[in-house]
Protein backbone atom coordinates (compact mmCIF):
# COMPACT_ATOMS: atom_id res chain seq x y z
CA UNK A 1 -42.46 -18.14 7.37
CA UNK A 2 -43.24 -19.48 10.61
CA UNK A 3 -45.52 -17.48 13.26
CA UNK A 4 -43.36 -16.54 15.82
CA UNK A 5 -41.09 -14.72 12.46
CA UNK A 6 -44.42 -12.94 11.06
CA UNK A 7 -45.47 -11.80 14.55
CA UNK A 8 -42.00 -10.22 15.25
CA UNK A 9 -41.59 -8.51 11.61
CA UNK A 10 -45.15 -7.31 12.59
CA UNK A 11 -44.70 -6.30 16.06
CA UNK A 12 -42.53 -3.22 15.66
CA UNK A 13 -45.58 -1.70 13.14
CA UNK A 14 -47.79 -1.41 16.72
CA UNK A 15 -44.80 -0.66 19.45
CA UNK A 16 -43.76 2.82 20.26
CA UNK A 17 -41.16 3.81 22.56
CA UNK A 18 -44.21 5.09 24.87
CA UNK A 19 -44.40 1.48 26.16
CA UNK A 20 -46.78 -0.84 23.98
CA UNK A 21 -48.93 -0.39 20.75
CA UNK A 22 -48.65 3.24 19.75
CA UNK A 23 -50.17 4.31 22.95
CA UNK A 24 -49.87 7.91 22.15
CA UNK A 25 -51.79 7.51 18.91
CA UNK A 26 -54.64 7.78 17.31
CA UNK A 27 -57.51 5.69 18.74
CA UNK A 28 -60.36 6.30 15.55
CA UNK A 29 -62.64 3.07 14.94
CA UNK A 30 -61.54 1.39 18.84
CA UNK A 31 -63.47 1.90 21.51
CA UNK A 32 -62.43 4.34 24.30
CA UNK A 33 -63.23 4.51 28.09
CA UNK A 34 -66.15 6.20 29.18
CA UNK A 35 -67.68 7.88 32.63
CA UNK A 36 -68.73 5.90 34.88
CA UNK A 37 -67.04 3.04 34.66
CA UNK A 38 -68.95 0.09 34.92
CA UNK A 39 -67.68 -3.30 35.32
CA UNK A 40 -68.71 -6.68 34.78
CA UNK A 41 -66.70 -9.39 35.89
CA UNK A 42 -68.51 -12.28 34.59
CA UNK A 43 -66.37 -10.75 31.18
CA UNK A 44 -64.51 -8.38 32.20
CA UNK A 45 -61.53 -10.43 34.13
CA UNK A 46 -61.56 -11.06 29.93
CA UNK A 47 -60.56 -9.56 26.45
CA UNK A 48 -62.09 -6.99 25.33
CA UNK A 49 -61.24 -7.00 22.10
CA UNK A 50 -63.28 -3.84 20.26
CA UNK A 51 -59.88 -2.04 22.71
CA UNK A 52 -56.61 -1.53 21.12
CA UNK A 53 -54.74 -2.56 23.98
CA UNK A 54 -54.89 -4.65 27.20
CA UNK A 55 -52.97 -6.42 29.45
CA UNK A 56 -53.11 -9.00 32.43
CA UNK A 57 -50.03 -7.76 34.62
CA UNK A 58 -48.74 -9.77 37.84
CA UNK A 59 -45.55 -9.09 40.11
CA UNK A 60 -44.29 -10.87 43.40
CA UNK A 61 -41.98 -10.03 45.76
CA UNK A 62 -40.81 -13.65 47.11
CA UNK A 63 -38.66 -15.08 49.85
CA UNK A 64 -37.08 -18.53 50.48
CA UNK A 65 -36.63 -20.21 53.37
CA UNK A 66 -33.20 -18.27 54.42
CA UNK A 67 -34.57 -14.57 53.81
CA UNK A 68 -32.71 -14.25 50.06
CA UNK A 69 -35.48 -12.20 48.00
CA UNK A 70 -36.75 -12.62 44.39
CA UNK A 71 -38.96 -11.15 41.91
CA UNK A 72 -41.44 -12.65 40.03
CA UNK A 73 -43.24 -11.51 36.95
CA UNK A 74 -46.17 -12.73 34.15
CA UNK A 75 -47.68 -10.49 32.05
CA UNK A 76 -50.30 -11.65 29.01
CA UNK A 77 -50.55 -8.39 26.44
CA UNK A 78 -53.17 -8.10 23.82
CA UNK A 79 -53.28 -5.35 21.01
CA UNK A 80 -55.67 -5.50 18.04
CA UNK A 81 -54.64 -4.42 14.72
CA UNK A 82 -58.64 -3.55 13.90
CA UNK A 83 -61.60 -3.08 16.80
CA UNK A 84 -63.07 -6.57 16.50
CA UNK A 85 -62.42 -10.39 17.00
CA UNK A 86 -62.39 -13.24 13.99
CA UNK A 87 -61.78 -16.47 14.14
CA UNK A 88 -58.69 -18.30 12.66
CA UNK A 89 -56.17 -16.83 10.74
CA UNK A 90 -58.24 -13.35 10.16
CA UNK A 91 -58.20 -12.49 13.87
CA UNK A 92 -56.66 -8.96 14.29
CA UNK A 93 -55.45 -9.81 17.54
CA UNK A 94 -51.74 -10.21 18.57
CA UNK A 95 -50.72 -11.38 21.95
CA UNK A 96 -47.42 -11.26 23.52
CA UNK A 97 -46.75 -12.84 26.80
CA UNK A 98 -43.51 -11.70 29.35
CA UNK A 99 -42.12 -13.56 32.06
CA UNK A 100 -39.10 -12.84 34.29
CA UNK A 101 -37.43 -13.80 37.88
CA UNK A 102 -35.24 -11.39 39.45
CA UNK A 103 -32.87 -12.37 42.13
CA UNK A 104 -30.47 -10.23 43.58
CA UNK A 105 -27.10 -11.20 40.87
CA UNK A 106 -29.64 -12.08 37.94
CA UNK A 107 -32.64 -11.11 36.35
CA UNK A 108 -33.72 -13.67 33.89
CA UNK A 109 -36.37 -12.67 30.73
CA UNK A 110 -38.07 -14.53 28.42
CA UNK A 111 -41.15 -13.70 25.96
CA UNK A 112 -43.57 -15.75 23.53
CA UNK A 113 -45.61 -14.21 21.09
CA UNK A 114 -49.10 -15.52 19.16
CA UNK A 115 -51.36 -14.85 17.07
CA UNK A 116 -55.32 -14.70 17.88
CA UNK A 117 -57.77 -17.01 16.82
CA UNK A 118 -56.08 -19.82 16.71
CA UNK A 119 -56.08 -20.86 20.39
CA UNK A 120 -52.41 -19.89 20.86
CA UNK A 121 -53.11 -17.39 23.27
CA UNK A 122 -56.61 -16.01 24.95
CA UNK A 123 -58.19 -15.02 28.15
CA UNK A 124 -61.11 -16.32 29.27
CA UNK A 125 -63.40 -15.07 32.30
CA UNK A 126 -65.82 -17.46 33.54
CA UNK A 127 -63.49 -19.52 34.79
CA UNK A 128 -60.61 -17.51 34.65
CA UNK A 129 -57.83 -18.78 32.57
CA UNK A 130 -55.05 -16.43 30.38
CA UNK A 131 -52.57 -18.30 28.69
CA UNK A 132 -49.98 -18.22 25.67
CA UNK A 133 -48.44 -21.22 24.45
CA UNK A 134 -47.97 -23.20 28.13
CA UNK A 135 -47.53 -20.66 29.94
CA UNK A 136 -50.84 -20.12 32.39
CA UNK A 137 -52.35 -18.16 34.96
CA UNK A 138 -55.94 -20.25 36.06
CA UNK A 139 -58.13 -20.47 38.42
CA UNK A 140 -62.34 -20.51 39.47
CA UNK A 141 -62.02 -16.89 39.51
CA UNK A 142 -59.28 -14.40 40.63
CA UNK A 143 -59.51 -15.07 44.32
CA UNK A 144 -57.89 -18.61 43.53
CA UNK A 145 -55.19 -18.88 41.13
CA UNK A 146 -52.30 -21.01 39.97
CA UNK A 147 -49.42 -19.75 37.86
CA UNK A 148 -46.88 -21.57 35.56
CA UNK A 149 -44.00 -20.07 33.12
CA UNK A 150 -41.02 -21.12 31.95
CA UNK A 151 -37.78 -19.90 29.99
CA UNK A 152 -34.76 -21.32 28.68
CA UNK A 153 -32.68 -20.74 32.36
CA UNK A 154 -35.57 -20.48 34.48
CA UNK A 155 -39.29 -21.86 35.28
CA UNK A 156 -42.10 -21.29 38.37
CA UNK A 157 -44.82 -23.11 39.12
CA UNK A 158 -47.20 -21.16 42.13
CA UNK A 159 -50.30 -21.24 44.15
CA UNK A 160 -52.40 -17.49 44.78
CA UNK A 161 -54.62 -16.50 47.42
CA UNK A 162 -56.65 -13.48 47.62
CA UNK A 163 -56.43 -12.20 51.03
CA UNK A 164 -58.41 -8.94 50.22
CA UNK A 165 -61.08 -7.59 47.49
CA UNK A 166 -60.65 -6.08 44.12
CA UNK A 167 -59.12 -2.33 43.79
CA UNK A 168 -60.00 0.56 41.67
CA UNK A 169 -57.93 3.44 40.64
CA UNK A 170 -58.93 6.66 39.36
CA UNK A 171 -62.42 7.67 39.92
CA UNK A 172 -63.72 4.16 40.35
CA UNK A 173 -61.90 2.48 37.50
CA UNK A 174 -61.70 5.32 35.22
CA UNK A 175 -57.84 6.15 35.58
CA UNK A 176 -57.04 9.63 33.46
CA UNK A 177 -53.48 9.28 32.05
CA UNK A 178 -53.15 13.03 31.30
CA UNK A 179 -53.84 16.53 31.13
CA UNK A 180 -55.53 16.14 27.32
CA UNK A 181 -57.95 13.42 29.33
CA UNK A 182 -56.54 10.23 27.82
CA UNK A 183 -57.64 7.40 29.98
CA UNK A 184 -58.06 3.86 31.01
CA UNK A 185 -60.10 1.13 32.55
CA UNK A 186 -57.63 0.34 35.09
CA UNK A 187 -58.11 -2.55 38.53
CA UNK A 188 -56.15 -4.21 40.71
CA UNK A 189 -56.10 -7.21 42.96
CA UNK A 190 -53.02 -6.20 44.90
CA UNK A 191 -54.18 -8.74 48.30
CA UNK A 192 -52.41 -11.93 46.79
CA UNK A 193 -50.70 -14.29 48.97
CA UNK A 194 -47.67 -16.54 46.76
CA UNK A 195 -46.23 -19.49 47.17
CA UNK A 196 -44.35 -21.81 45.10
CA UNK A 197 -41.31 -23.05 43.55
CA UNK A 198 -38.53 -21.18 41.47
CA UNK A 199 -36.42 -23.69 38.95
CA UNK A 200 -33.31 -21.54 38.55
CA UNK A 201 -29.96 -23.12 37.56
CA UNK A 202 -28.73 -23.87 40.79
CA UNK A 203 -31.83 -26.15 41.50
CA UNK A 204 -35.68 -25.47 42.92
CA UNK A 205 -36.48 -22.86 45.23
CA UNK A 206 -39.35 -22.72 47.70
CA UNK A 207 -40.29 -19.33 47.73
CA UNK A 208 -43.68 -17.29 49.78
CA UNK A 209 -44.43 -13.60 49.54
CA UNK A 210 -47.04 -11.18 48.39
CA UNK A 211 -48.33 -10.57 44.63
CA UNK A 212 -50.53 -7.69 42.98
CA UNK A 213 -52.00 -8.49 39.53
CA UNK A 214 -53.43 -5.15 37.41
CA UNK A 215 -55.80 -5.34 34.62
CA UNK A 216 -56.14 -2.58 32.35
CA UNK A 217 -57.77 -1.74 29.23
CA UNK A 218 -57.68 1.60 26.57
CA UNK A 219 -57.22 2.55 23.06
CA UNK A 220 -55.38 5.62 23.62
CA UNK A 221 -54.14 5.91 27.30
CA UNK A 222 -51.25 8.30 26.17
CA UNK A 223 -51.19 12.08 24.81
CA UNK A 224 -48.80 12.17 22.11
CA UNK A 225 -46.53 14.49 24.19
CA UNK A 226 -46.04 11.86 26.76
CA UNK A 227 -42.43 9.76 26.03
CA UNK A 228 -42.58 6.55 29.13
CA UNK A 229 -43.92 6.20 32.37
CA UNK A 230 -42.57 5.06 35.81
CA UNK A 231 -44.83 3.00 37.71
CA UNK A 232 -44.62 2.24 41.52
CA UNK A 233 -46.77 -0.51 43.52
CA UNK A 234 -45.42 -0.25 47.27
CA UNK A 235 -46.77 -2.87 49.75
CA UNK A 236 -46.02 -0.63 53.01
CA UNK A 237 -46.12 -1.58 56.79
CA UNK A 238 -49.46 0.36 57.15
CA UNK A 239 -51.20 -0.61 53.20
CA UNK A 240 -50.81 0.12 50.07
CA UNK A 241 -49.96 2.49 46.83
CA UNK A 242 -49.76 2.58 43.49
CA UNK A 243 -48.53 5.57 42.14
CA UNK A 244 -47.31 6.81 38.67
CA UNK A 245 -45.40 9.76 36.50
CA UNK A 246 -46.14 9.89 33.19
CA UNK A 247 -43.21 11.94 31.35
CA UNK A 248 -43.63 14.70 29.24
CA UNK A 249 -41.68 16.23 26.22
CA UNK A 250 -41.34 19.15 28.05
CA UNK A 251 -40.01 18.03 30.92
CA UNK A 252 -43.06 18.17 33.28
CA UNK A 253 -45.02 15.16 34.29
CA UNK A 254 -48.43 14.00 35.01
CA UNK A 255 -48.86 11.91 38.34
CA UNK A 256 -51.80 9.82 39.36
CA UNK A 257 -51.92 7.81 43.18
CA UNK A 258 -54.20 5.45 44.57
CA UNK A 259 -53.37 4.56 48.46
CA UNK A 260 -54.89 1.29 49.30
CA UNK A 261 -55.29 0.82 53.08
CA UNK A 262 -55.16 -2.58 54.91
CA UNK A 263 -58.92 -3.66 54.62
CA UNK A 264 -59.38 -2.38 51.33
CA UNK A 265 -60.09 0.93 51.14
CA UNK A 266 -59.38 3.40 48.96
CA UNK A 267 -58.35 6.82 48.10
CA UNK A 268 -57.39 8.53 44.71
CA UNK A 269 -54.95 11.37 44.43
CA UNK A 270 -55.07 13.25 41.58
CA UNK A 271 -52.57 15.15 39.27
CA UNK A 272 -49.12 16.43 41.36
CA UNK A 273 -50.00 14.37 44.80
CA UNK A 274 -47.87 12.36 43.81
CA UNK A 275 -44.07 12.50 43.58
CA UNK A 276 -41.11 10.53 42.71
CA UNK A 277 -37.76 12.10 41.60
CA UNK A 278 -34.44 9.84 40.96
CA UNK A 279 -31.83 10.06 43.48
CA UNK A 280 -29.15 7.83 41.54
CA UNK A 281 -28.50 5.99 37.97
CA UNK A 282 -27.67 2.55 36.75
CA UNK A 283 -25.56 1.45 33.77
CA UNK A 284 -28.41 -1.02 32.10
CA UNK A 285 -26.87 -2.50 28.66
CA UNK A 286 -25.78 1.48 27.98
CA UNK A 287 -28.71 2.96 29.17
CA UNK A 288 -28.24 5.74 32.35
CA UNK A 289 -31.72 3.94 34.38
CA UNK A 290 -33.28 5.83 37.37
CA UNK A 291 -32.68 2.47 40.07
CA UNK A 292 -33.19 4.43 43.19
CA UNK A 293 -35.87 7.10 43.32
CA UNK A 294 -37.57 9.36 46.06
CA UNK A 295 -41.20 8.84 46.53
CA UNK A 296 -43.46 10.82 48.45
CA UNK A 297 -47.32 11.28 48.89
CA UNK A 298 -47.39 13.92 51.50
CA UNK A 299 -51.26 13.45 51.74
CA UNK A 300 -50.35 10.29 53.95
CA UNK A 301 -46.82 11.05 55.61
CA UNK A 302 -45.28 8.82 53.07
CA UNK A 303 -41.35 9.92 52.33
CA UNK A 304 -39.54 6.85 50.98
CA UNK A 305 -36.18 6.12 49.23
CA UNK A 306 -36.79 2.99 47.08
CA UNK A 307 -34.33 0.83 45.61
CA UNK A 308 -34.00 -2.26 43.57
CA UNK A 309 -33.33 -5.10 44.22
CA UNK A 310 -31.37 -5.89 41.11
CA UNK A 311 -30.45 -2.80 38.93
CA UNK A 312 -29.90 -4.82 35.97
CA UNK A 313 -33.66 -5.80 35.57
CA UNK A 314 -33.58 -5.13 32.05
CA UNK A 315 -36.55 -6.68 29.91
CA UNK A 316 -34.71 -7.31 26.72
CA UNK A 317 -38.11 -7.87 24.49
CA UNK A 318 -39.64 -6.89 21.76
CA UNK A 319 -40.56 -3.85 23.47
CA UNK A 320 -37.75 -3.12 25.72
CA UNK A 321 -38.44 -1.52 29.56
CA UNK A 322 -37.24 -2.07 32.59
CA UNK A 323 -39.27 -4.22 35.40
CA UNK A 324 -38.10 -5.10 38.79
CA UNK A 325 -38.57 -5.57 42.57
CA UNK A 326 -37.81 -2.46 44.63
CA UNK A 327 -37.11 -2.42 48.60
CA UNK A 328 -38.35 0.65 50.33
CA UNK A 329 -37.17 2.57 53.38
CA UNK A 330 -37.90 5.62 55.12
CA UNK A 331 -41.56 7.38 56.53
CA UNK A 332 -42.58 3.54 55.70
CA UNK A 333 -40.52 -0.39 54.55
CA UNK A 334 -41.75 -2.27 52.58
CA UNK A 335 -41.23 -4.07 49.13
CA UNK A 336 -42.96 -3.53 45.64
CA UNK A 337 -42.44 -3.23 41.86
CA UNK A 338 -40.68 -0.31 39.54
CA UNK A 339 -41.60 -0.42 35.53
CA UNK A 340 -40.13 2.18 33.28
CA UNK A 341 -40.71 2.14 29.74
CA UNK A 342 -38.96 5.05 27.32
CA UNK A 343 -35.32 5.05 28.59
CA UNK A 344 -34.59 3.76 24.81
């Protein structure tokens, strides 16, 4: 049995319909977040691997040279099957990598998975390089990166600039996830300038736009009540926000904001600031998905209708979700990125 048939009879034993690696589940033996966070990012742009789960999360909203708008995604997930790292064969770790471009008729998806310790897949920090099979994101550090991916309809190659500093959401990095005090390591980099090309079946694209890359680390960033989670980053006219709602099984949710303004600054909202209700439904391969929502932080004025651009962004992986660029109108316009895991 080859790898890539191992890892996906494996795969299901540390998914959940929560999102990724039984996030709602016991965390005993892995390491957990801790006040105050403290970072350290000649390691901590890397794997840290005594953490159940982790991931290295980037989204574009791109434009070609006649205004026609795309979405870009790469995402690099670790989860360990046992708080530690080994070399070879014995390494605990499991890596899956996602990448997807979203135009406004198509969304194409495609996913690799590896196994640890075998240089298949890693992070490292000092310079920063994440990568899984061919598939890269490089660079000095994170201020200067390029980005390559490639499917079996689809490919990108792109340059990154970071036009602004390093985020942190929650109470300085510490994000809480829920009521019960679950929580997260959780940064962004949300400043990126993009540019590069698209290979789509038609032929190469020359695409620029804006990119936000989130890093995130936990063992147990879900209560076991919570069921998904619908995640927002907005680049607005006026700055930033990244908001989410975490579902509950009883119908109630739990909603964490962070609005970014223009130079940088931040400010955390905490539990009900936030808001975001669905205003209309998509048929996605026989799932009723939320694809236009109501979002509001009244704290800043903001009352926006988002929409995507592509209701059929449906990430047919291992661990199913749905991930795609979202146009915003209303108080503020904009662009950004919707993720919704649970609508299984």
């Amino acid at each position: 049995m080859n790898v890539r048939a191992l890892l996906l009879l494996l795969w299901p034993c540390v998914a959940s319909a929560q999102g990724f690696a039984g996030l709602g589940t016991s965390s005993e033996g892995f390491a957990t977040p801790e006040r105050p966070a403290v970072f350290d990012f000649r390691v901590d742009h890397g794997p840290h691997p005594d953490y159940r789960i982790e991931w290295w999360y980037l989204t574009a909203n791109l434009q070609d040279d006649d205004g026609t708008r795309f979405g870009l995604q790469w995402t690099l997930f670790r989860t360990a099957l046992a708080p530690e790292e080994r070399e070879g064969w014995s390494s605990p770790q499991i890596w899956m990598g996602h990448a997807a471009v979203t135009t406004p008729t198509d969304h194409y998806v495609t996913e690799r998975l590896a196994r640890g310790g075998i240089g298949q897949a890693g992070v490292t920090a000092q310079p920063f390089e994440a990568w899984i099979d061919d598939w890269q994101l490089a660079g000095p550090d994170f201020n200067e990166l390029t980005m390559k991916a490639s499917g079996p309809d689809f490919a990108y190659d792109m340059d990154l600039i970071a036009l602004g500093d390093l985020v942190f959401h929650g109470d300085a990095g510490y994000s809480v996830k829920s009521a019960d005090g679950q929580a997260s390591y959780y940064y962004s980099q949300p400043f990126y300038a993009i540019e590069g090309t698209l290979t789509l079946p038609d032929g190469d694209v020359h695409v620029t736009g804006n990119a936000w890359l989130d890093r995130e680390w936990s063992s147990q960033p879900l209560s076991d009540n919570q069921t998904g989670w619908d995640w927002f980053s907005l680049s607005l006219d006026d700055g930033k926000l990244m908001g989410f709602r975490l579902r509950q099984e009883d119908g109630s949710h739990y909603t964490s904001a962070t609005w970014i303004t223009l130079d940088g600054e931040t400010t955390a909202y905490p539990d009900g600031a936030f808001q975001a209700a669905p205003i209309a439904f998509s048929d996605v391969e026989g799932r009723q998905i939320p694809t236009q929502w109501n979002v509001r932080l009244d704290a800043r004025g903001i009352d926006v209708d988002v929409y995507a651009l592509n209701p059929q962004s449906w990430m047919d992986t291992s661990v199913p979700y749905w991930e795609g660029p979202i146009i915003v109108e209303g108080s503020h316009t904009g662009v950004g990125y919707l993720e919704m895991t649970g609508y299984e």
